[in-house]
C-alpha atoms as a PDB file:
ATOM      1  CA  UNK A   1      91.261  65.542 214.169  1.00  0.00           C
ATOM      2  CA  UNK A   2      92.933  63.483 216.928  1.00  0.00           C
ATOM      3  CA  UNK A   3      94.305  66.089 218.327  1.00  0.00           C
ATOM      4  CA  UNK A   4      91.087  68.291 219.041  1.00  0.00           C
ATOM      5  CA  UNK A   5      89.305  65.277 220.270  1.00  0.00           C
ATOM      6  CA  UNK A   6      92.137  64.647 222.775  1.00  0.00           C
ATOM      7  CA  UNK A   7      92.036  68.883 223.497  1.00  0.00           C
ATOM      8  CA  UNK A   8      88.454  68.157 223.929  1.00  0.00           C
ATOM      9  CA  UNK A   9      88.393  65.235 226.117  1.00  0.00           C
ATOM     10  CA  UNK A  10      91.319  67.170 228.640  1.00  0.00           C
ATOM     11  CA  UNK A  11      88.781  70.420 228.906  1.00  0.00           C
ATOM     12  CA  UNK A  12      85.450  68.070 229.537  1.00  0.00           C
ATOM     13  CA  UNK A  13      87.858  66.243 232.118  1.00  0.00           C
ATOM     14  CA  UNK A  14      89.214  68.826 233.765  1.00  0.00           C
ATOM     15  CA  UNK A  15      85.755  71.103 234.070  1.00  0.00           C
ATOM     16  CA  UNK A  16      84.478  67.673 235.336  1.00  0.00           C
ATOM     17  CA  UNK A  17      87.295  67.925 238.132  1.00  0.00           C
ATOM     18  CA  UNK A  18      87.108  71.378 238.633  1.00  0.00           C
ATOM     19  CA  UNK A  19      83.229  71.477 239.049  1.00  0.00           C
ATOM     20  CA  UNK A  20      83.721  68.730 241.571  1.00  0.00           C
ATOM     21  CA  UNK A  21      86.570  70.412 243.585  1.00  0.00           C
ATOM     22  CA  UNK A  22      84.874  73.775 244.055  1.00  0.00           C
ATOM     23  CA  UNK A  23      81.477  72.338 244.958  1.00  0.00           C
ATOM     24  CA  UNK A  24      83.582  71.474 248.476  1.00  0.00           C
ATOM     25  CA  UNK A  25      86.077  74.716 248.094  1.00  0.00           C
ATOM     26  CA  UNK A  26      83.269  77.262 248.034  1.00  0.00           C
ATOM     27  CA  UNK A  27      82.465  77.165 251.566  1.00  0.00           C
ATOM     28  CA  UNK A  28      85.929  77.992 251.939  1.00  0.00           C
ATOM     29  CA  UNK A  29      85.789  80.891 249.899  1.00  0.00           C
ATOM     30  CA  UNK A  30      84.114  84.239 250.482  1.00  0.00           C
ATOM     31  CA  UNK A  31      81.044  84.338 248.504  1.00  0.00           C
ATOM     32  CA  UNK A  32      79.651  87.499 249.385  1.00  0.00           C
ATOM     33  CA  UNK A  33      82.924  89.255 247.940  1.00  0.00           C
ATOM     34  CA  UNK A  34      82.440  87.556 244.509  1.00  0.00           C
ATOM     35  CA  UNK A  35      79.052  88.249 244.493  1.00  0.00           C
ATOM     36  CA  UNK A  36      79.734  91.882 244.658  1.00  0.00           C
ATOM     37  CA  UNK A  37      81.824  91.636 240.980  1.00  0.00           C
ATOM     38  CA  UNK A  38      79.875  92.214 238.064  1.00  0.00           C
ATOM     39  CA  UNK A  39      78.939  88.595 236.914  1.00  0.00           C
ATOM     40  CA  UNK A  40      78.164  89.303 232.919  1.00  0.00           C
ATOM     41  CA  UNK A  41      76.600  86.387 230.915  1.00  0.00           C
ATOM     42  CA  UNK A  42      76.958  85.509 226.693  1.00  0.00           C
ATOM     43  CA  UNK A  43      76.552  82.974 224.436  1.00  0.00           C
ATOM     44  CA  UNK A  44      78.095  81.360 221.589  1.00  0.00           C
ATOM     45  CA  UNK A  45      80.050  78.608 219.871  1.00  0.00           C
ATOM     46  CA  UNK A  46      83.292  77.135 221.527  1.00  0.00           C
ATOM     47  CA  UNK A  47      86.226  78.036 219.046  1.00  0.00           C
ATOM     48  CA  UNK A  48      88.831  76.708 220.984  1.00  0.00           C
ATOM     49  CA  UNK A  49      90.049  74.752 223.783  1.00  0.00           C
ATOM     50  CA  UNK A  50      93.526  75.581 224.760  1.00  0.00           C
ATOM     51  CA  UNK A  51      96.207  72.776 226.298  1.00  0.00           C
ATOM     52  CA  UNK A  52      95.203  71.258 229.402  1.00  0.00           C
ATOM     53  CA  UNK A  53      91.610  73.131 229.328  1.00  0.00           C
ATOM     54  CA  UNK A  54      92.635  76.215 231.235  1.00  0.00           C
ATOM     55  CA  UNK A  55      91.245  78.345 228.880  1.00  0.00           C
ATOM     56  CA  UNK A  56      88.729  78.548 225.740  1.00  0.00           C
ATOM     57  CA  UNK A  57      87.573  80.502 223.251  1.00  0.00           C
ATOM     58  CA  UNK A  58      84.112  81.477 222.369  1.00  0.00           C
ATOM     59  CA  UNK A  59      82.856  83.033 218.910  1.00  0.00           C
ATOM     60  CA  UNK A  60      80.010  85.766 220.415  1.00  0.00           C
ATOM     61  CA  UNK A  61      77.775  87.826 218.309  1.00  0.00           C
ATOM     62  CA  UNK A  62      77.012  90.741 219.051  1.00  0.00           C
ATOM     63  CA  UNK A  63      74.706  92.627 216.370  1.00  0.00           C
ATOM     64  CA  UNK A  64      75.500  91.568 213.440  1.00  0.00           C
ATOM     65  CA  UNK A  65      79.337  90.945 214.021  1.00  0.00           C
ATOM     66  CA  UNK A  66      80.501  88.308 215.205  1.00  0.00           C
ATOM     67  CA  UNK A  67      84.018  88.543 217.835  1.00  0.00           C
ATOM     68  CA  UNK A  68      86.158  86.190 219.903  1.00  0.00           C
ATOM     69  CA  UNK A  69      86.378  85.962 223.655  1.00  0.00           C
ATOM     70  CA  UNK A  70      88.457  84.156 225.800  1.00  0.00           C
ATOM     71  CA  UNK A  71      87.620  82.498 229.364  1.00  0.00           C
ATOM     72  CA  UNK A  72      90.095  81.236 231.906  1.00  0.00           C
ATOM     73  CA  UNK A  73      88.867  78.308 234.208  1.00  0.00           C
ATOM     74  CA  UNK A  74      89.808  78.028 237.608  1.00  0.00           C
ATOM     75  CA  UNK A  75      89.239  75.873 240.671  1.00  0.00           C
ATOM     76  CA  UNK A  76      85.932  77.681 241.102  1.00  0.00           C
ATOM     77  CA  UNK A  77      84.798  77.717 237.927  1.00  0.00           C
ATOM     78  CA  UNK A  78      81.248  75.375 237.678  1.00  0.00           C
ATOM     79  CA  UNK A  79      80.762  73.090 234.124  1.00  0.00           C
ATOM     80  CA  UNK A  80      77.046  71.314 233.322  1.00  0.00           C
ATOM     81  CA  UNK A  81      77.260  69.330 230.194  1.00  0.00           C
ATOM     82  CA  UNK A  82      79.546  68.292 227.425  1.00  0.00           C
ATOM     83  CA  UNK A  83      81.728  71.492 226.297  1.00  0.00           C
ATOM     84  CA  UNK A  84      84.094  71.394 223.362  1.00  0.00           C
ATOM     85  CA  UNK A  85      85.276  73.503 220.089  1.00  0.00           C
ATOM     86  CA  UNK A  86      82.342  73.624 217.955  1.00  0.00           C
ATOM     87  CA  UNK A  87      79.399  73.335 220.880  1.00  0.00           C
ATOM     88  CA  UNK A  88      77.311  76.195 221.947  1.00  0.00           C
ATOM     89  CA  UNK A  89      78.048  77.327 225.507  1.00  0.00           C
ATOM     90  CA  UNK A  90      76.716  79.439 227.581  1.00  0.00           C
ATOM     91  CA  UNK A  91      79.298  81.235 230.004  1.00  0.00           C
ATOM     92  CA  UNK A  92      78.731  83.176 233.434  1.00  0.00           C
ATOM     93  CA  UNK A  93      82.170  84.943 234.347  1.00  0.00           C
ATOM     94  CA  UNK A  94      83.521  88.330 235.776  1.00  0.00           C
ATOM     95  CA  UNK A  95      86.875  89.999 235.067  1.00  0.00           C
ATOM     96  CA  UNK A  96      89.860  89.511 237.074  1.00  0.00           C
ATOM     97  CA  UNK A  97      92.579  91.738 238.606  1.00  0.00           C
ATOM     98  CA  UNK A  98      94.875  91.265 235.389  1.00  0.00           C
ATOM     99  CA  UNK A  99      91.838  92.026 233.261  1.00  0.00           C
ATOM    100  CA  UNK A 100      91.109  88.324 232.036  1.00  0.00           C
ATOM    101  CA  UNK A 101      88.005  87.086 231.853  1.00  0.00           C
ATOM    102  CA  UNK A 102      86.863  83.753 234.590  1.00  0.00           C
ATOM    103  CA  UNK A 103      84.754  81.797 233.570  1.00  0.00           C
ATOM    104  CA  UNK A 104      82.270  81.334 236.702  1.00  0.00           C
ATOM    105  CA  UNK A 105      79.907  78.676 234.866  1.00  0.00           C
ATOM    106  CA  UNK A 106      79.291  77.062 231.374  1.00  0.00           C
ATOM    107  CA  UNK A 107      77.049  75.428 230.407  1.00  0.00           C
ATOM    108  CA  UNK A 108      76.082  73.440 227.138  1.00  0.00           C
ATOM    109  CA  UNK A 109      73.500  74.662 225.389  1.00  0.00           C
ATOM    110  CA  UNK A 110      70.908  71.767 223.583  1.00  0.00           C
ATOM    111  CA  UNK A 111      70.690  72.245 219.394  1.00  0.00           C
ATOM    112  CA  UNK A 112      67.138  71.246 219.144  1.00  0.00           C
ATOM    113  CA  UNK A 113      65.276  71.436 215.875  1.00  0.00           C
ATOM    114  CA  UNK A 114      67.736  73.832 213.890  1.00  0.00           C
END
């Protein structure tokens, strides 16, 4: 149990730091090329959080089955909210060169009333 929390606390910190650093790092960058990927959206419930919060993984349903998918966060990569394993996320991303998939922006989705 410690050990998620601690697994959850790195990811929320280092989204926090991440989301701070690009805010400055995307004038930098070259927008209009990323813009031109295919940005895909989904939602679903955080699985996983891996070492260091690089990556996650999200439980997505799609019909009625239900399949993993994993993000990888980088320096660009935009967090609003408190996201751990067992939270409902919302994730913007696009595929990469290597064919892994970047999380652009996630963002917690509120349980109201369920």
């Amino acid at each position: 149990m410690m050990g998620k929390f601690l697994m959850a606390a790195s990811l929320a910190g280092f989204l926090l730091a991440a989301s701070a650093h690009s805010q400055g790092m995307q004038q930098q960058s070259q927008p209009d090329q990323q813009q031109a990927a295919q940005v895909q959206s989904v939602t679903g419930k955080v699985t996983a959080v891996e070492t260091g919060g690089k990556a996650f993984s999200l439980e997505v349903n799609q019909g009625s089955d239900k399949h993993p998918m994993r993000f990888v966060v980088d320096k660009t990569t935009t967090v609003q909210g408190h996201v751990a394993a067992g939270t409902t996320a919302s994730v913007d991303y696009q595929p990469d060169a290597n064919g892994q998939l970047v999380a652009l922006a996630v963002k917690e989705q509120s349980q109201q009333s369920q």
